[in-house]
ModelCIF file with pLDDT and N, C-alpha, C, O atoms, coordinates in Angstrom:
data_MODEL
#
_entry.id   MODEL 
#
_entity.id                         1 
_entity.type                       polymer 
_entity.pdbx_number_of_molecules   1 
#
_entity_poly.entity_id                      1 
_entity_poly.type                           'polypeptide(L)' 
_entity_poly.nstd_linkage                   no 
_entity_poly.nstd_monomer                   no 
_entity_poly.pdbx_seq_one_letter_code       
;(UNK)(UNK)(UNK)(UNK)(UNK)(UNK)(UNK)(UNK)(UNK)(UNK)(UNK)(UNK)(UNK)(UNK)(UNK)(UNK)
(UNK)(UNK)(UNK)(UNK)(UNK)(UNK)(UNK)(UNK)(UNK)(UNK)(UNK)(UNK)(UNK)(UNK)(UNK)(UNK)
(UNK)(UNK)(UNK)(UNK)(UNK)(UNK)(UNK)(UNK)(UNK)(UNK)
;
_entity_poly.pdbx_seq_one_letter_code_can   XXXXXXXXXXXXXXXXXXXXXXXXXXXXXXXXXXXXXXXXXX 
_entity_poly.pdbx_strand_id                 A 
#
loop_
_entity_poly_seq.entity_id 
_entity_poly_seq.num 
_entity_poly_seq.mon_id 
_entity_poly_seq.hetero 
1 1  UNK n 
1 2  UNK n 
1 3  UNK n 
1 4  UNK n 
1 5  UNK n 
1 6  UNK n 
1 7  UNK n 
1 8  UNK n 
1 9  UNK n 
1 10 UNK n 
1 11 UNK n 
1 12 UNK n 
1 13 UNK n 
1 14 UNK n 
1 15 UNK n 
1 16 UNK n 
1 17 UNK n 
1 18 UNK n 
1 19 UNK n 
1 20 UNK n 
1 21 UNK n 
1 22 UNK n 
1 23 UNK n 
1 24 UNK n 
1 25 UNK n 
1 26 UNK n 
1 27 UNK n 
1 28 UNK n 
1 29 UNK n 
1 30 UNK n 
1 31 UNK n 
1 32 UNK n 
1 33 UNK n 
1 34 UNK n 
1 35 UNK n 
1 36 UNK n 
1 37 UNK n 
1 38 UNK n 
1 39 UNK n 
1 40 UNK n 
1 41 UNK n 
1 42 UNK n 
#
_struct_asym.id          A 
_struct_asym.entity_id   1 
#
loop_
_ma_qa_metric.id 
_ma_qa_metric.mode 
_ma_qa_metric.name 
_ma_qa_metric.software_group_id 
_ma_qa_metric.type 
1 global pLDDT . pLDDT 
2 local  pLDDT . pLDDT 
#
_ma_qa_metric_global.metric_id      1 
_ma_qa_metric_global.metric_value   95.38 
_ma_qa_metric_global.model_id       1 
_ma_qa_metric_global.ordinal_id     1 
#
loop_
_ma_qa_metric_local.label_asym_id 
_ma_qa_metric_local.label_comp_id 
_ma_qa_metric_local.label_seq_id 
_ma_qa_metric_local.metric_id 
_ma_qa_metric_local.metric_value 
_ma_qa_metric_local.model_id 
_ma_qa_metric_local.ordinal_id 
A UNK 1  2 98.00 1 1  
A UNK 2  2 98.00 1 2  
A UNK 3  2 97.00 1 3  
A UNK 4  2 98.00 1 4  
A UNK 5  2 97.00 1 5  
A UNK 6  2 96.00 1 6  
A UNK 7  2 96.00 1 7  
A UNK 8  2 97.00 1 8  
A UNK 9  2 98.00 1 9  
A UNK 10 2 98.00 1 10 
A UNK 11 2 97.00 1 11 
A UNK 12 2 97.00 1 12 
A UNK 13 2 96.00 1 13 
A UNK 14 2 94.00 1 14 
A UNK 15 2 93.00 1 15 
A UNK 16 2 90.00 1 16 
A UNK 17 2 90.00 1 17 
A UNK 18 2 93.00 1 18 
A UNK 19 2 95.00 1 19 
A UNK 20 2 95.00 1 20 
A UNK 21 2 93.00 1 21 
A UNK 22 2 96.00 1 22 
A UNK 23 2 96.00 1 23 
A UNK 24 2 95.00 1 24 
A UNK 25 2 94.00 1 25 
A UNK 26 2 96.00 1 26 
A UNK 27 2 96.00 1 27 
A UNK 28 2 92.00 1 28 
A UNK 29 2 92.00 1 29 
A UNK 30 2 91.00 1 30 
A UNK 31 2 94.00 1 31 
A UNK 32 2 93.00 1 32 
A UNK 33 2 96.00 1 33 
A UNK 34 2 95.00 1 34 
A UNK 35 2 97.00 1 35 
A UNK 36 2 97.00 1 36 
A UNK 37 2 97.00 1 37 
A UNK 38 2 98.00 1 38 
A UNK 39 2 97.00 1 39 
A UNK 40 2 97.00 1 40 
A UNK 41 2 96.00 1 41 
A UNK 42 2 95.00 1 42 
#
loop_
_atom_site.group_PDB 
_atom_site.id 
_atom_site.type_symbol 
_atom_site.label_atom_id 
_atom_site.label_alt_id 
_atom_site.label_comp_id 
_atom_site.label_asym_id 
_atom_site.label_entity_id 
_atom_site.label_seq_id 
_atom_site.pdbx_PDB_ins_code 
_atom_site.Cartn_x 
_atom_site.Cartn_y 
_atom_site.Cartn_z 
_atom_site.occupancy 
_atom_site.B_iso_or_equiv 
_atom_site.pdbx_formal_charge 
_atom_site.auth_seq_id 
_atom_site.auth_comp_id 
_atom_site.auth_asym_id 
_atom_site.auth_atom_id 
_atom_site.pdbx_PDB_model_num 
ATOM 1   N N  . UNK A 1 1  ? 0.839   -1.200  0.000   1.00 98.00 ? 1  UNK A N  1 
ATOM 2   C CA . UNK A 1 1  ? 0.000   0.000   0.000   1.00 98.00 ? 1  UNK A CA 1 
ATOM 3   C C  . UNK A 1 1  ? 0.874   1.250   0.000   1.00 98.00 ? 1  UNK A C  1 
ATOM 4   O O  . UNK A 1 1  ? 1.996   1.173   0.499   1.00 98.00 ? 1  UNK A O  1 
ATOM 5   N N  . UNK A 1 2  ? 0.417   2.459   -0.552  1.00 98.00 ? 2  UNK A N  1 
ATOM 6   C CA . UNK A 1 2  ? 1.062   3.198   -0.504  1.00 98.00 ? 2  UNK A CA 1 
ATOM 7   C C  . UNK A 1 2  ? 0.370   4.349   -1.964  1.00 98.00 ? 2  UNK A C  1 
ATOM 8   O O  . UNK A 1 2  ? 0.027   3.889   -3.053  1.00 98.00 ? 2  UNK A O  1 
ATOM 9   N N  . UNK A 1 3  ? 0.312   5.816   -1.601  1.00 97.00 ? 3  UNK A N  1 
ATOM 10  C CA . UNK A 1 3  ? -0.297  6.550   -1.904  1.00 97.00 ? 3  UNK A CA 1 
ATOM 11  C C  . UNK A 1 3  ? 1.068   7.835   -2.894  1.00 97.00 ? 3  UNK A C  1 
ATOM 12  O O  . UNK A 1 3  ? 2.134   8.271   -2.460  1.00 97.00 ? 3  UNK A O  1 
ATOM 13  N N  . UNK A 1 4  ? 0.481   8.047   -4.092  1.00 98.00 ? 4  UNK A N  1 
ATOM 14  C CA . UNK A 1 4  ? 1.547   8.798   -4.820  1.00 98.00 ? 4  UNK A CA 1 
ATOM 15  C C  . UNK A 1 4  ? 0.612   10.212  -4.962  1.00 98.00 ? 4  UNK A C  1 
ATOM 16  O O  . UNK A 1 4  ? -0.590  10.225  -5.228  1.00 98.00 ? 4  UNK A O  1 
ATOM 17  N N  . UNK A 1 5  ? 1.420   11.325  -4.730  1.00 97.00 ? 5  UNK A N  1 
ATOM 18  C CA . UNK A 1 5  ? 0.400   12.338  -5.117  1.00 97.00 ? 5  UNK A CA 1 
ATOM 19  C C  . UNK A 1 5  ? 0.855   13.006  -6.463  1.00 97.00 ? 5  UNK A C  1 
ATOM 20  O O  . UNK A 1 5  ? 1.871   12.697  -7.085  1.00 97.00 ? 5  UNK A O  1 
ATOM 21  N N  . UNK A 1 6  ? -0.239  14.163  -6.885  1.00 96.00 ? 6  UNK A N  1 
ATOM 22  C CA . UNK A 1 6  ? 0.017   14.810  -8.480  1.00 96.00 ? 6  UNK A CA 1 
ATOM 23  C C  . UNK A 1 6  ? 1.178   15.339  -7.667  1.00 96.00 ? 6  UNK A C  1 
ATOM 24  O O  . UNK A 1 6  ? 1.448   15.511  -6.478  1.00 96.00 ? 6  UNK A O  1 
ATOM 25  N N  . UNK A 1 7  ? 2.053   15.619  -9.498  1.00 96.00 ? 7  UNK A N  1 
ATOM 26  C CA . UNK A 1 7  ? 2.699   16.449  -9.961  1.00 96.00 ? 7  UNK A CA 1 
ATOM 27  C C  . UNK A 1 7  ? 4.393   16.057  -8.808  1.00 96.00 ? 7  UNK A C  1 
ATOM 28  O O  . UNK A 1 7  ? 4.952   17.005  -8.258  1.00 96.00 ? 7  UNK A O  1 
ATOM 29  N N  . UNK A 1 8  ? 4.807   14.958  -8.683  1.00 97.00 ? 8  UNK A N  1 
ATOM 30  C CA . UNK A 1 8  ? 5.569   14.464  -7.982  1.00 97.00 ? 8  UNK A CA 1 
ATOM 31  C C  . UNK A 1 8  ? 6.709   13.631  -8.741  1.00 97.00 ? 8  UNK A C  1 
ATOM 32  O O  . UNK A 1 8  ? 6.333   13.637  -9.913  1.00 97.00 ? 8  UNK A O  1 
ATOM 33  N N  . UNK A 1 9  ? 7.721   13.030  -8.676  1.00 98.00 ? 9  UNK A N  1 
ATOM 34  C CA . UNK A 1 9  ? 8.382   11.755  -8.892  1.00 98.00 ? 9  UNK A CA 1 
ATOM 35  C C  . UNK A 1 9  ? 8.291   10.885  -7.493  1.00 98.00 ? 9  UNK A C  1 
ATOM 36  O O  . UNK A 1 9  ? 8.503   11.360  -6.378  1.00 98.00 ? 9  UNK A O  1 
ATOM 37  N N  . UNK A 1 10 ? 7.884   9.335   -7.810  1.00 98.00 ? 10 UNK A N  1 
ATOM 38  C CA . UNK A 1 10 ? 8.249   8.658   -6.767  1.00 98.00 ? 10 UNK A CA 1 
ATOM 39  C C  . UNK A 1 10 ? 9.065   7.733   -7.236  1.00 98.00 ? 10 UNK A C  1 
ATOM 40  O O  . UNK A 1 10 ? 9.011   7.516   -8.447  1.00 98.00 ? 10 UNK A O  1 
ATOM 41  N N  . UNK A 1 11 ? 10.018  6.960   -6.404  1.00 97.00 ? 11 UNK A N  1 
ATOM 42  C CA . UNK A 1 11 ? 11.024  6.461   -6.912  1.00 97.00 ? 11 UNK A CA 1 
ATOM 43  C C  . UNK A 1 11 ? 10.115  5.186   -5.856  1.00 97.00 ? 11 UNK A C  1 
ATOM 44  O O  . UNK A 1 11 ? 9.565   5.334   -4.765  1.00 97.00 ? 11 UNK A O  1 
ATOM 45  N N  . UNK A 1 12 ? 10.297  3.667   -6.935  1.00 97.00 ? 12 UNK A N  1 
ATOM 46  C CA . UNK A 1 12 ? 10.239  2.281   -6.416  1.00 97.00 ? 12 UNK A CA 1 
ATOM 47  C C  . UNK A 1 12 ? 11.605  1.820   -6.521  1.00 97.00 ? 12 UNK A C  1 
ATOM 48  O O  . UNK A 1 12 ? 12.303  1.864   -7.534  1.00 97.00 ? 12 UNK A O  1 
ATOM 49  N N  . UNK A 1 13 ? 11.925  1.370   -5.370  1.00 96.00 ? 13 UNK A N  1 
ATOM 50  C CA . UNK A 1 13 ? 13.496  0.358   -5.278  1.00 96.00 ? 13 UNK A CA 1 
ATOM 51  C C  . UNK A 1 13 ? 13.144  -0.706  -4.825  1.00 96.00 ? 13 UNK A C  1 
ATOM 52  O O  . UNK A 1 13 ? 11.985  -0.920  -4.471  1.00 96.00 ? 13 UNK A O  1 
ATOM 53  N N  . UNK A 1 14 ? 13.995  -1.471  -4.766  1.00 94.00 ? 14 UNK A N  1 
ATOM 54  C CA . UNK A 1 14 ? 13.930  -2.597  -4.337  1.00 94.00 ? 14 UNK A CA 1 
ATOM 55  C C  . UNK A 1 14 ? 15.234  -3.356  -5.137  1.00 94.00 ? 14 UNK A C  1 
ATOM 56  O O  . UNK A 1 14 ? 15.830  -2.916  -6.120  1.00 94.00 ? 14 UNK A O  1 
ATOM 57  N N  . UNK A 1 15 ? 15.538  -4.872  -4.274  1.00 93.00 ? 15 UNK A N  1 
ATOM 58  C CA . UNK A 1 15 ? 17.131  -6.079  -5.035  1.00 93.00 ? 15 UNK A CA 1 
ATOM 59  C C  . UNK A 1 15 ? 15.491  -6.395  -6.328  1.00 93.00 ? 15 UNK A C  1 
ATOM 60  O O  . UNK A 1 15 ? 14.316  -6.075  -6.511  1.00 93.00 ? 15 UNK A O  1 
ATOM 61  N N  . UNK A 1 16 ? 16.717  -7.303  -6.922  1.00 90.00 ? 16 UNK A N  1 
ATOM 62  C CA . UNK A 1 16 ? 16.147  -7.753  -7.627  1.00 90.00 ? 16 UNK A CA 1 
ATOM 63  C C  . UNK A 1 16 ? 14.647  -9.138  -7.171  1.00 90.00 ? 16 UNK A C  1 
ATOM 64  O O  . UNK A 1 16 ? 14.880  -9.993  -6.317  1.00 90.00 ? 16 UNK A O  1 
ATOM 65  N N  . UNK A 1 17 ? 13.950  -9.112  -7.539  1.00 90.00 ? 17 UNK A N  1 
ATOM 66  C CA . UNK A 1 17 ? 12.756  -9.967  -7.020  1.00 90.00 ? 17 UNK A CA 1 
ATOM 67  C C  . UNK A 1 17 ? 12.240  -9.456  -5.817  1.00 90.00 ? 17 UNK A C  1 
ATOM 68  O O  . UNK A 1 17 ? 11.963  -10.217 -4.889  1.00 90.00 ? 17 UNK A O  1 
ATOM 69  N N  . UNK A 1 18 ? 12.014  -7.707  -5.713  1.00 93.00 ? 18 UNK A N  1 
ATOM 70  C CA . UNK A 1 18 ? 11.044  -7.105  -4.843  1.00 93.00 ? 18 UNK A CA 1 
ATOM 71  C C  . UNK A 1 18 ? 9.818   -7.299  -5.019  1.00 93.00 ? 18 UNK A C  1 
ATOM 72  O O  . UNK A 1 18 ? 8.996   -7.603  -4.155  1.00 93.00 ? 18 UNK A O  1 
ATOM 73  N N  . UNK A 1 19 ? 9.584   -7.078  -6.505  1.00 95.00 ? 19 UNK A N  1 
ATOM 74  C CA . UNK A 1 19 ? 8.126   -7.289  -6.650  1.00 95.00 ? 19 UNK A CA 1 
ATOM 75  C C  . UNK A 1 19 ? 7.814   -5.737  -7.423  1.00 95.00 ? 19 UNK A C  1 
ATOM 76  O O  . UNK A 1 19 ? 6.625   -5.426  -7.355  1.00 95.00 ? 19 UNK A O  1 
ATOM 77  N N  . UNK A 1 20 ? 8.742   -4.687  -8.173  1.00 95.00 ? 20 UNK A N  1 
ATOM 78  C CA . UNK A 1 20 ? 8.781   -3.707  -8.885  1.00 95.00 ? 20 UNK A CA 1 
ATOM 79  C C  . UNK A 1 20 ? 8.327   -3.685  -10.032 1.00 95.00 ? 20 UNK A C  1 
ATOM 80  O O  . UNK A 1 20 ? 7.655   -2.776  -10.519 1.00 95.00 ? 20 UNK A O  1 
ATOM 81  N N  . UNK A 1 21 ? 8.688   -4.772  -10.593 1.00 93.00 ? 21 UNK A N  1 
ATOM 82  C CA . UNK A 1 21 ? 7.750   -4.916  -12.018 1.00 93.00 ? 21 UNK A CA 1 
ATOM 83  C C  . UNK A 1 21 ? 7.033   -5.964  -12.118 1.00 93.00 ? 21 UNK A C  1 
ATOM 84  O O  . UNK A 1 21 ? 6.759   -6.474  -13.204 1.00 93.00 ? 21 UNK A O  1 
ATOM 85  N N  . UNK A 1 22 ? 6.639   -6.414  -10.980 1.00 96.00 ? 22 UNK A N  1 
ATOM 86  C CA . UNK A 1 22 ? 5.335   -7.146  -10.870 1.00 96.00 ? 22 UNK A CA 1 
ATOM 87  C C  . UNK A 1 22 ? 4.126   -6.029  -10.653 1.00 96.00 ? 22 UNK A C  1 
ATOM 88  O O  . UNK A 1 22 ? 3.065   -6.083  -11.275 1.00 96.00 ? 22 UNK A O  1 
ATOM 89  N N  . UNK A 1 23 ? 4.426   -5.083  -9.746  1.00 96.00 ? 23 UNK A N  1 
ATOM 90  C CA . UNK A 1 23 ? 3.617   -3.741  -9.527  1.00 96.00 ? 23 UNK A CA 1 
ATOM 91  C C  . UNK A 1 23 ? 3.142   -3.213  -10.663 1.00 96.00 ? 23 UNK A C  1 
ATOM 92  O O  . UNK A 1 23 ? 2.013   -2.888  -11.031 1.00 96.00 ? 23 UNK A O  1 
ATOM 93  N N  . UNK A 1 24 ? 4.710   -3.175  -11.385 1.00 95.00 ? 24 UNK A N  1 
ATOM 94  C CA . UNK A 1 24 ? 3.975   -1.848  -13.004 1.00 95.00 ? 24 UNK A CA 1 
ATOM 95  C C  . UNK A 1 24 ? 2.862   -2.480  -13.500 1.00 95.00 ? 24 UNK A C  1 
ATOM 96  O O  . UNK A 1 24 ? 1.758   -2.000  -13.756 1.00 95.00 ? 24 UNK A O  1 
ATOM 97  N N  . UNK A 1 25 ? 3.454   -4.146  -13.660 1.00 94.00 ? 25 UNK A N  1 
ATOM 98  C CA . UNK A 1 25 ? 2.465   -4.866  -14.369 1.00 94.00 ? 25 UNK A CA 1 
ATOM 99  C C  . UNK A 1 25 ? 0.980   -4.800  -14.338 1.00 94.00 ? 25 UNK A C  1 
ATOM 100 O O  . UNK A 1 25 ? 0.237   -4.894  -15.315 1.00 94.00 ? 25 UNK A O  1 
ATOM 101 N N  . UNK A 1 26 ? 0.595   -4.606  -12.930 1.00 96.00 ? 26 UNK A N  1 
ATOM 102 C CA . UNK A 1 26 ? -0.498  -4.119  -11.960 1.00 96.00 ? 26 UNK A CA 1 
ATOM 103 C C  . UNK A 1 26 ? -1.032  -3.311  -12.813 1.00 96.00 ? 26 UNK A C  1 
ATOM 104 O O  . UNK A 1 26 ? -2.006  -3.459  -13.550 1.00 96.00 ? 26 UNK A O  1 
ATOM 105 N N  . UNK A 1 27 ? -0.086  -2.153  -12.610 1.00 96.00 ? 27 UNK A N  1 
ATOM 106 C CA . UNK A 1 27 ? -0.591  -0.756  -12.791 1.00 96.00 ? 27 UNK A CA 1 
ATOM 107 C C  . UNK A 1 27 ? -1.392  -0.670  -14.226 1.00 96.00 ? 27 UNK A C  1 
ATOM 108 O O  . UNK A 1 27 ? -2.552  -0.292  -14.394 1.00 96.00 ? 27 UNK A O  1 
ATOM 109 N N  . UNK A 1 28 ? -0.350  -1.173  -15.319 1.00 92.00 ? 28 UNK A N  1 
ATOM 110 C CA . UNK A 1 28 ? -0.207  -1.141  -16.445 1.00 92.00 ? 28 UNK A CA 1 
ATOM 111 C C  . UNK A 1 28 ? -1.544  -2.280  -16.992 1.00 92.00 ? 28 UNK A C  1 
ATOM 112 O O  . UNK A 1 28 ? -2.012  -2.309  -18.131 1.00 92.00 ? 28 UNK A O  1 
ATOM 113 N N  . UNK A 1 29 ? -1.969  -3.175  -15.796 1.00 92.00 ? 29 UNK A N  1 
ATOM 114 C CA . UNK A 1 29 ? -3.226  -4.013  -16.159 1.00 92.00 ? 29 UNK A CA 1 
ATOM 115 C C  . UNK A 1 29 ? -3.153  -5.498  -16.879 1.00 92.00 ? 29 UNK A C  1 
ATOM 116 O O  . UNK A 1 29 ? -4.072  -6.262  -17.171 1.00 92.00 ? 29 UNK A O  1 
ATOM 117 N N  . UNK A 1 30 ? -1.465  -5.653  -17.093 1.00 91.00 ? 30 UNK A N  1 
ATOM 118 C CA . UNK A 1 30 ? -0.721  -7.231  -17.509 1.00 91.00 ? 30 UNK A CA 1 
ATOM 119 C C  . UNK A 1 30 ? -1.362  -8.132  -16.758 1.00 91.00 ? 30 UNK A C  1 
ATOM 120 O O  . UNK A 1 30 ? -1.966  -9.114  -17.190 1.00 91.00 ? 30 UNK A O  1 
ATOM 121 N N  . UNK A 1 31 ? -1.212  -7.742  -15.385 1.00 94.00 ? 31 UNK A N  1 
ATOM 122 C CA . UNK A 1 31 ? -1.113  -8.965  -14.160 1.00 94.00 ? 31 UNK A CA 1 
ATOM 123 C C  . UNK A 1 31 ? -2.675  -8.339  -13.387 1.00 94.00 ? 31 UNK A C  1 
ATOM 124 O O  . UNK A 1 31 ? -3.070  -7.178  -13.290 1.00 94.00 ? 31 UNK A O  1 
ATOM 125 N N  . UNK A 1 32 ? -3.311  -9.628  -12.923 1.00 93.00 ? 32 UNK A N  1 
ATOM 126 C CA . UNK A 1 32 ? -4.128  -9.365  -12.013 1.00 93.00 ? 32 UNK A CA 1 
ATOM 127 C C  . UNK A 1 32 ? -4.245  -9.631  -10.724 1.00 93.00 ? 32 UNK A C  1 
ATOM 128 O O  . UNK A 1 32 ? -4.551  -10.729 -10.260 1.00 93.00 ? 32 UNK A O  1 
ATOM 129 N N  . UNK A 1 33 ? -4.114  -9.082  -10.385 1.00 96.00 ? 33 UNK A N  1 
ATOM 130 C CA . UNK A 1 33 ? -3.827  -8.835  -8.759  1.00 96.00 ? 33 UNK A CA 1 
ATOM 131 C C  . UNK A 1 33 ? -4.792  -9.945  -7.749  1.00 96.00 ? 33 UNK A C  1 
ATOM 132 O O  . UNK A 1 33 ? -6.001  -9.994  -7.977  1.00 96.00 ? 33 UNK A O  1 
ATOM 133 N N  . UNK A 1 34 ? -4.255  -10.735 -6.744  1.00 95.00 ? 34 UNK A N  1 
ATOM 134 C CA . UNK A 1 34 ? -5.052  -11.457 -6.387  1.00 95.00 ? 34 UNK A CA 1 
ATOM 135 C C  . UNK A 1 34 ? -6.174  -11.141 -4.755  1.00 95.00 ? 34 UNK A C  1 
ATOM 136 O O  . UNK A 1 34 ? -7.015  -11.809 -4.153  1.00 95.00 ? 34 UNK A O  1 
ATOM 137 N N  . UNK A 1 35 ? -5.585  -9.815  -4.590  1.00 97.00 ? 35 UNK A N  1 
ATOM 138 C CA . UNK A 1 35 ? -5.986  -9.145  -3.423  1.00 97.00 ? 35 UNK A CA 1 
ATOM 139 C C  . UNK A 1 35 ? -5.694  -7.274  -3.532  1.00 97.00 ? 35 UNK A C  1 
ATOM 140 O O  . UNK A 1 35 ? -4.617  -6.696  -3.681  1.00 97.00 ? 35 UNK A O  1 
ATOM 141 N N  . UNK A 1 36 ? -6.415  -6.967  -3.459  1.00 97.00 ? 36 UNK A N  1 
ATOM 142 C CA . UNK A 1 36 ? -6.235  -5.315  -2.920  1.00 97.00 ? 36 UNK A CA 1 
ATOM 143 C C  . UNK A 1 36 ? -6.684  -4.553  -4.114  1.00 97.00 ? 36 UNK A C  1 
ATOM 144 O O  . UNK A 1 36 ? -7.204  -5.170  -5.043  1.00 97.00 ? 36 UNK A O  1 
ATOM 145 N N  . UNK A 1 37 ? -6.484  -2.913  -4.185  1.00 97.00 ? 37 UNK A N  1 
ATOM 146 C CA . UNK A 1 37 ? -7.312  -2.143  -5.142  1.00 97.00 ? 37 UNK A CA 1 
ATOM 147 C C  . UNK A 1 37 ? -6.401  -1.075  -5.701  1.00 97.00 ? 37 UNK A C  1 
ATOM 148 O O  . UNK A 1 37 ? -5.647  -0.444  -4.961  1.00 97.00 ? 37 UNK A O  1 
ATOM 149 N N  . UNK A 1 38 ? -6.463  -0.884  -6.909  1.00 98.00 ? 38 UNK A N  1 
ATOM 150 C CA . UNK A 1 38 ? -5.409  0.156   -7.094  1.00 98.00 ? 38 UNK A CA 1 
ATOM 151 C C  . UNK A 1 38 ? -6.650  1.289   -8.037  1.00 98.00 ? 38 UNK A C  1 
ATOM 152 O O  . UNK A 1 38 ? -7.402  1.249   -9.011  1.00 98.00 ? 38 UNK A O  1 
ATOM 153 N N  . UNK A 1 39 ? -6.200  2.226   -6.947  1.00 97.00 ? 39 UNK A N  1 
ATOM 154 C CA . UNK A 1 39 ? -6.924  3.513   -7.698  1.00 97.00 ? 39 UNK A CA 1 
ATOM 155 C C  . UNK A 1 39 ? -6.552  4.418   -8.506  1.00 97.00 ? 39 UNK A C  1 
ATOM 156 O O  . UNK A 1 39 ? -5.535  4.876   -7.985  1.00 97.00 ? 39 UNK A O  1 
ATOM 157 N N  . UNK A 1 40 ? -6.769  5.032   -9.579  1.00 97.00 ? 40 UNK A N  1 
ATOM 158 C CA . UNK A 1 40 ? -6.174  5.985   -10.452 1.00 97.00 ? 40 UNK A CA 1 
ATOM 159 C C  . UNK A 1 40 ? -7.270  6.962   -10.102 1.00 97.00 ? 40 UNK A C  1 
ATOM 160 O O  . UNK A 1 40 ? -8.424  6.541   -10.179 1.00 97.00 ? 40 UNK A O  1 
ATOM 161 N N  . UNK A 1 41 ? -6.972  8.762   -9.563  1.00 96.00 ? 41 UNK A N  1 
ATOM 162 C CA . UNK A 1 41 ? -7.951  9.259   -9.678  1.00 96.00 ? 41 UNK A CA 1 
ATOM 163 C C  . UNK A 1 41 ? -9.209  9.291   -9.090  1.00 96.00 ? 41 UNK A C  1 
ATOM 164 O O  . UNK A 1 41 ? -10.114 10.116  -9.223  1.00 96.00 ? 41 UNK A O  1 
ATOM 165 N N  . UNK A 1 42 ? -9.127  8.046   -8.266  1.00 95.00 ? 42 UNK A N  1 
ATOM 166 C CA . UNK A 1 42 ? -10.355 7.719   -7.263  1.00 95.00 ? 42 UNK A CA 1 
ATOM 167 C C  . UNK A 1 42 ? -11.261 7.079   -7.989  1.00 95.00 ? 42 UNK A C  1 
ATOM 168 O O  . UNK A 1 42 ? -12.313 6.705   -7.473  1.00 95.00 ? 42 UNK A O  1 
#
């Protein structure tokens, strides 16, 4: 969980196999998430 606001950079880190581009994937709508909600915009 975790909340990004407008007009910002946020930086994701993590070693390798954090789970960083499993997220984009999320974001981006590749992968479907098997728990929780991701809001764009509300």
């Amino acid at each position: 969980s975790f909340d990004v606001p407008r007009g910002i950079v946020c930086g994701l880190i993590g070693p390798n196999g954090a789970g960083k581009t499993t997220l984009f994937n999320c974001l981006s709508r590749l992968y479907e998430p098997a728990a929780g909600e991701i809001l764009f915009e509300g």
